[in-house]
Every structure is written in C-alpha cells, then in structure tokens.
Protein backbone atom coordinates (compact mmCIF):
# COMPACT_ATOMS: atom_id res chain seq x y z
CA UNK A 1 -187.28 -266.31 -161.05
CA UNK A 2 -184.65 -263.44 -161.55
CA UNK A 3 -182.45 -263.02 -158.54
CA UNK A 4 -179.31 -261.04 -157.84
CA UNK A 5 -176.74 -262.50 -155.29
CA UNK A 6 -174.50 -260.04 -153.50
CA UNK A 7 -171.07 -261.83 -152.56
CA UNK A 8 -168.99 -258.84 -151.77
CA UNK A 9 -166.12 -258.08 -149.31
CA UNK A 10 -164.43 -261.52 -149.61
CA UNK A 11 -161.42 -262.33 -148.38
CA UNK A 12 -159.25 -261.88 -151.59
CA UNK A 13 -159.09 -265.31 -153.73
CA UNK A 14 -162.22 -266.70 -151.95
CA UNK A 15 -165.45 -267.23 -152.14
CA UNK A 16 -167.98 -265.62 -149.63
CA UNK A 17 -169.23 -268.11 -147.01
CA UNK A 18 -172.57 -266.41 -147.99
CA UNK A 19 -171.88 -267.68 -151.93
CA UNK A 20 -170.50 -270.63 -151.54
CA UNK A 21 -173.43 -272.85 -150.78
CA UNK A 22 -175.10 -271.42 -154.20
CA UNK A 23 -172.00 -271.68 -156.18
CA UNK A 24 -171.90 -274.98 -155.39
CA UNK A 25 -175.43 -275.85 -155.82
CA UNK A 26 -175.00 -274.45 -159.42
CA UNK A 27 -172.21 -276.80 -159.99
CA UNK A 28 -174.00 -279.87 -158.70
CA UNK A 29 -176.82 -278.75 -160.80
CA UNK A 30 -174.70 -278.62 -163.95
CA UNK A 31 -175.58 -274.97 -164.50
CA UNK A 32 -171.77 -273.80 -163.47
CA UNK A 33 -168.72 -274.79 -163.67
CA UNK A 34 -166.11 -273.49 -160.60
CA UNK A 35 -163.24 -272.20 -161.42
CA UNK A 36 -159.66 -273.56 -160.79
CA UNK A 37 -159.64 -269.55 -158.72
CA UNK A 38 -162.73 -269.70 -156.70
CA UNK A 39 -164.99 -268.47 -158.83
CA UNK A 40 -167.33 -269.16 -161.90
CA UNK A 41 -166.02 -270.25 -164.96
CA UNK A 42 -167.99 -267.25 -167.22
CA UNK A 43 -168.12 -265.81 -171.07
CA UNK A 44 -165.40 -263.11 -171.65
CA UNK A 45 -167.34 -260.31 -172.37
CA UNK A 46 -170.62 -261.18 -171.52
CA UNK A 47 -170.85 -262.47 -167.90
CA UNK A 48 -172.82 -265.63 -169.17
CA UNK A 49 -171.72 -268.76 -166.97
CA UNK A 50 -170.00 -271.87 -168.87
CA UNK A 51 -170.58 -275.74 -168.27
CA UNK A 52 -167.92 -277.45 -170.59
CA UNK A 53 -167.01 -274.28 -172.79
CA UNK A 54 -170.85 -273.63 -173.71
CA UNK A 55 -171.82 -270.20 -172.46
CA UNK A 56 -175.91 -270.17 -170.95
CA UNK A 57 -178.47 -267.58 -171.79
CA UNK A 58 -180.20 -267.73 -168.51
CA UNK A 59 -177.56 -267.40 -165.84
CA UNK A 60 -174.91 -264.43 -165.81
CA UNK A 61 -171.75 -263.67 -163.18
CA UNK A 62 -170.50 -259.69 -162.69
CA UNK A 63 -167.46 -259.55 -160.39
CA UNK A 64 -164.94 -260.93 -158.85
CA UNK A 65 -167.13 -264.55 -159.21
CA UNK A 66 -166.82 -263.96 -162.66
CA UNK A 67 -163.44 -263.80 -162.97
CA UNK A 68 -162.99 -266.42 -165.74
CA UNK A 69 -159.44 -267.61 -165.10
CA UNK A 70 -157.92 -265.64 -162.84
CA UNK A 71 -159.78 -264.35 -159.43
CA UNK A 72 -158.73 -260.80 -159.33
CA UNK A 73 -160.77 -257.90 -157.27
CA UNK A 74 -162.87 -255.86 -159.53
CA UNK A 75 -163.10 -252.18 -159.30
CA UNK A 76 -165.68 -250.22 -159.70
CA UNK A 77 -164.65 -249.10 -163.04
CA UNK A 78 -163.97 -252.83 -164.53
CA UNK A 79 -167.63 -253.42 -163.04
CA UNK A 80 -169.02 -250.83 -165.03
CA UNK A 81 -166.29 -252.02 -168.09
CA UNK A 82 -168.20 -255.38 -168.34
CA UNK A 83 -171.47 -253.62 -168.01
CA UNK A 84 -172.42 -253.40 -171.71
CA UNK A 85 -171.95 -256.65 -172.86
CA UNK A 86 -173.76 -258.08 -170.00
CA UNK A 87 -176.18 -256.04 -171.31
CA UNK A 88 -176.27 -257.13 -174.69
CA UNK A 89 -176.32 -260.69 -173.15
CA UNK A 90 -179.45 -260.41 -171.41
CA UNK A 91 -181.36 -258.18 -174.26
CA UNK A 92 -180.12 -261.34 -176.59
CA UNK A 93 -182.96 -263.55 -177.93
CA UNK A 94 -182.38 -266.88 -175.96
C-alpha cells in the first residue's frame, strides 16, 4: 500500500498529534527509528528512514519529520531541495 501522511503546521520541535500515533507505530514495528528531535531518524539525501544506521527502500520521510538530527522547519524551497534524491530513491531497484 503506498500512502502519504500529511503532518503539517506543528508546533515547532513537535510532532503532530495527528503523526504521532504512526510515528510511533513505525518505531514499535522496527521500521523507524525516532529521533532524539521529534522526528524520524532518515538518509541524508534521500528521505529513506533508518533503523540502526541501515537506510530502507520501502519507507521515505520529506519534511520537517525528516529532519535527521536536528528538527528544523522546512521551507518550501528545502522541500523542493530534497526533492531529487527522494526521487532517485524511489526509482532505485529495491
């Protein structure tokens, strides 16, 4: 199943209520790590998420929940920054 999650508007340095009950759910499920920031622990450069420093084909983070180590607010223009290797992530053979 493909699925996009929209966790916008947040409070700065939190999570969504909306999100939270999925992030978590991913991390229980071993598919995501949190981050120390409130967010998911992702691949520079590629949005993939991380479980113990190994990045996962299947499951990808744009945003401020992909903030790697620091939980910053993305702009519109960093959004579309990060665009192209997402891209090349999810054209990747898996």
């Amino acid at each position: 199943m493909d699925a996009v999650v929209n966790a916008v508007n947040a409070p700065p340095h939190a999570t969504p209520d909306a999100a939270a009950a999925l992030l978590r759910e991913l991390a229980d499920a071993r598919c995501a790590e949190l981050s120390a920031q409130d967010g998911l622990m992702t691949e520079r450069g590629t949005g993939r998420l991380t479980v113990a420093g190994h990045a996962r084909s299947d499951l990808l983070a744009l945003g401020d929940l992909a903030a790697v180590n620091l939980f910053i607010t993305s702009s519109i223009s960093g959004l579309v920054a990060q665009t192209p290797g997402i891209v090349d992530a999810l054209l990747a053979p898996s």
